[in-house]
Protein backbone atom coordinates (compact mmCIF):
# COMPACT_ATOMS: atom_id res chain seq x y z
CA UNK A 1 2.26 13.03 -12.87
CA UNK A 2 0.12 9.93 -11.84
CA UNK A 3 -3.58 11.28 -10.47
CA UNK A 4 -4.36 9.21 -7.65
CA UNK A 5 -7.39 9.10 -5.66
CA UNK A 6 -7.70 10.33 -2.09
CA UNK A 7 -9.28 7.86 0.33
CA UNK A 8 -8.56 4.78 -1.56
CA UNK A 9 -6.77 1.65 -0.45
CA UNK A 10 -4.39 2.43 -3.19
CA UNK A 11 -3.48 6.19 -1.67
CA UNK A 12 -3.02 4.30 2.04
CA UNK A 13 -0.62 1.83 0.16
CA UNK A 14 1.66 3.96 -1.90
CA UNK A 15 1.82 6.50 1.67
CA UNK A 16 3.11 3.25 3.26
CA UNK A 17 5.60 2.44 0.39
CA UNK A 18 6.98 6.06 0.46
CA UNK A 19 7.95 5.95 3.93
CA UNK A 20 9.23 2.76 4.35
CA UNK A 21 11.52 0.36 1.85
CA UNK A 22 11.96 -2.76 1.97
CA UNK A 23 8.22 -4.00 2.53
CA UNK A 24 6.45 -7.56 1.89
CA UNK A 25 2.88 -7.93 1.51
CA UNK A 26 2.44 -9.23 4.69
CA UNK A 27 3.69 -5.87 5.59
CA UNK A 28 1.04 -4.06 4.42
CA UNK A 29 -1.62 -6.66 5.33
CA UNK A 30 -0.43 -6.06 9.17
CA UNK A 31 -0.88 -2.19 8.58
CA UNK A 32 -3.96 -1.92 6.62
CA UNK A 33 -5.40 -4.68 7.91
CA UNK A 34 -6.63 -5.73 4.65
CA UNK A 35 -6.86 -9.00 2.93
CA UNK A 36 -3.98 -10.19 1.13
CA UNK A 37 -6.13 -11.13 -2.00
CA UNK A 38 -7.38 -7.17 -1.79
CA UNK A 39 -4.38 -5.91 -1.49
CA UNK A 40 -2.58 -8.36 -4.24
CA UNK A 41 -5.52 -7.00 -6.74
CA UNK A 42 -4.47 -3.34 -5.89
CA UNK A 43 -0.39 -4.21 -6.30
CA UNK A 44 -1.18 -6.03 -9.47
CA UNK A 45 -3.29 -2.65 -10.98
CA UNK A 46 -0.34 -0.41 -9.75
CA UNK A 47 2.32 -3.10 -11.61
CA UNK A 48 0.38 -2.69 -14.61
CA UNK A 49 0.19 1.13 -14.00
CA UNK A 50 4.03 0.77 -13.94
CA UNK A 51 3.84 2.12 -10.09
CA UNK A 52 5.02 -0.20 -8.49
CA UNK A 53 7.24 -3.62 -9.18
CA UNK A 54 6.50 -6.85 -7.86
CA UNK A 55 10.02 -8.68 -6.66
CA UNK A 56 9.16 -12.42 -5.86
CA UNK A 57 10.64 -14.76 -3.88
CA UNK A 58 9.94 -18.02 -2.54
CA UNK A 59 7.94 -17.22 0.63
CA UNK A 60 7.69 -13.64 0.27
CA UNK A 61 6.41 -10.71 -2.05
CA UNK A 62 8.77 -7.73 -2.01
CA UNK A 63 7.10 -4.38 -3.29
CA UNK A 64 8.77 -1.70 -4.70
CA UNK A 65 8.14 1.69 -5.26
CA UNK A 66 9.41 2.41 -9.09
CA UNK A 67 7.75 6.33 -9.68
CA UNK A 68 7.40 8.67 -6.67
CA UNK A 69 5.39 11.77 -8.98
CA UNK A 70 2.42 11.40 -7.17
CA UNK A 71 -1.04 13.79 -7.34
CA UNK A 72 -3.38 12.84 -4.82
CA UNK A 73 -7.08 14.49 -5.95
CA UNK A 74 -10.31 14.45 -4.27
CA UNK A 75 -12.03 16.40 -1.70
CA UNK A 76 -10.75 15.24 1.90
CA UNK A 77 -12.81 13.16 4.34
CA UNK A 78 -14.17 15.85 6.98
CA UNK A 79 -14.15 14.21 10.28
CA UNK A 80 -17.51 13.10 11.85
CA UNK A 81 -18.97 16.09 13.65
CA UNK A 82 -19.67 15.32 17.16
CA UNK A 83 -22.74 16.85 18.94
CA UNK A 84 -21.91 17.10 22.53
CA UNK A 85 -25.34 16.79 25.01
CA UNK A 86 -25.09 18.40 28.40
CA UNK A 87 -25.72 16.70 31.67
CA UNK A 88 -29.68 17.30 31.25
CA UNK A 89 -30.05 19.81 33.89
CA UNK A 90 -30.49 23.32 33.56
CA UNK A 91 -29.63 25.38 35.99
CA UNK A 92 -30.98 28.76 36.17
CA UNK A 93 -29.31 31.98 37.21
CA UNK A 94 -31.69 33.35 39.83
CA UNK A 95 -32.08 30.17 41.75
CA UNK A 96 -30.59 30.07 45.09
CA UNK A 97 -26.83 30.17 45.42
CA UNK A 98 -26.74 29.50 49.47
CA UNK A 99 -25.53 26.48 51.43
CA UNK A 100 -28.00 23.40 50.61
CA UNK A 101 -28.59 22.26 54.67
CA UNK A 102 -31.52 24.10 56.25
C-alpha cells in the first residue's frame, strides 16, 4: 500500500491518471493548470517511486499508471466558512405593520 498525501499535487495527479488512460503531460498541465517543469518533477518522484512509468515519444510524454494500491492520509481541507451579513437593517416586531401612505 503506497501512503500518499491528501492535498498534494501528487494526490490531484494520480486521481487524474485513475480515471482517465491514455494521458500526456500536456494533459495534465491543461487540468491542473500547473507548470510542466512542476509537474515533470512530481512524475519523475512517482517514476522513481515505481508509481508511475514515463513512455516517451518524440513530441509527447505518455504517463502511465503502473500500481493502483493507493492510501490517501491526511486530515481533509474543510471548506472556508462563510459568514453571511444581513442587509443592515433591523426591523423590529412592534413597529407599525400598516400601509406606508398617510
Amino acid at each position: 500500500m503506497i501512503e500518499i498525501k491528501s492535498g498534494t499535487d501528487e494526490e490531484q495527479i494520480i486521481k487524474i491518471l485513475q480515471k482517465s488512460y491514455p494521458i500526456t503531460v500536456s494533459d495534465i498541465e491543461e487540468k491542473l493548470h500547473i507548470s510542466r517543469d512542476k509537474i515533470l518533477r512530481i512524475l519523475q518522484k512517482l517514476q522513481v517511486k515505481g508509481i508511475i512509468q514515463l513512455e516517451p515519444l518524440p513530441n509527447k510524454i505518455y504517463v502511465r499508471l503502473k500500481r493502483n494500491d493507493f492510501k490517501f492520509i491526511g486530515k481533509k481541507r474543510q471548506r472556508k466558512f462563510v459568514k453571511h451579513h444581513s442587509s443592515g437593517k433591523n426591523y423590529k416586531s412592534d413597529e407599525y405593520d400598516g400601509i406606508m401612505y398617510s
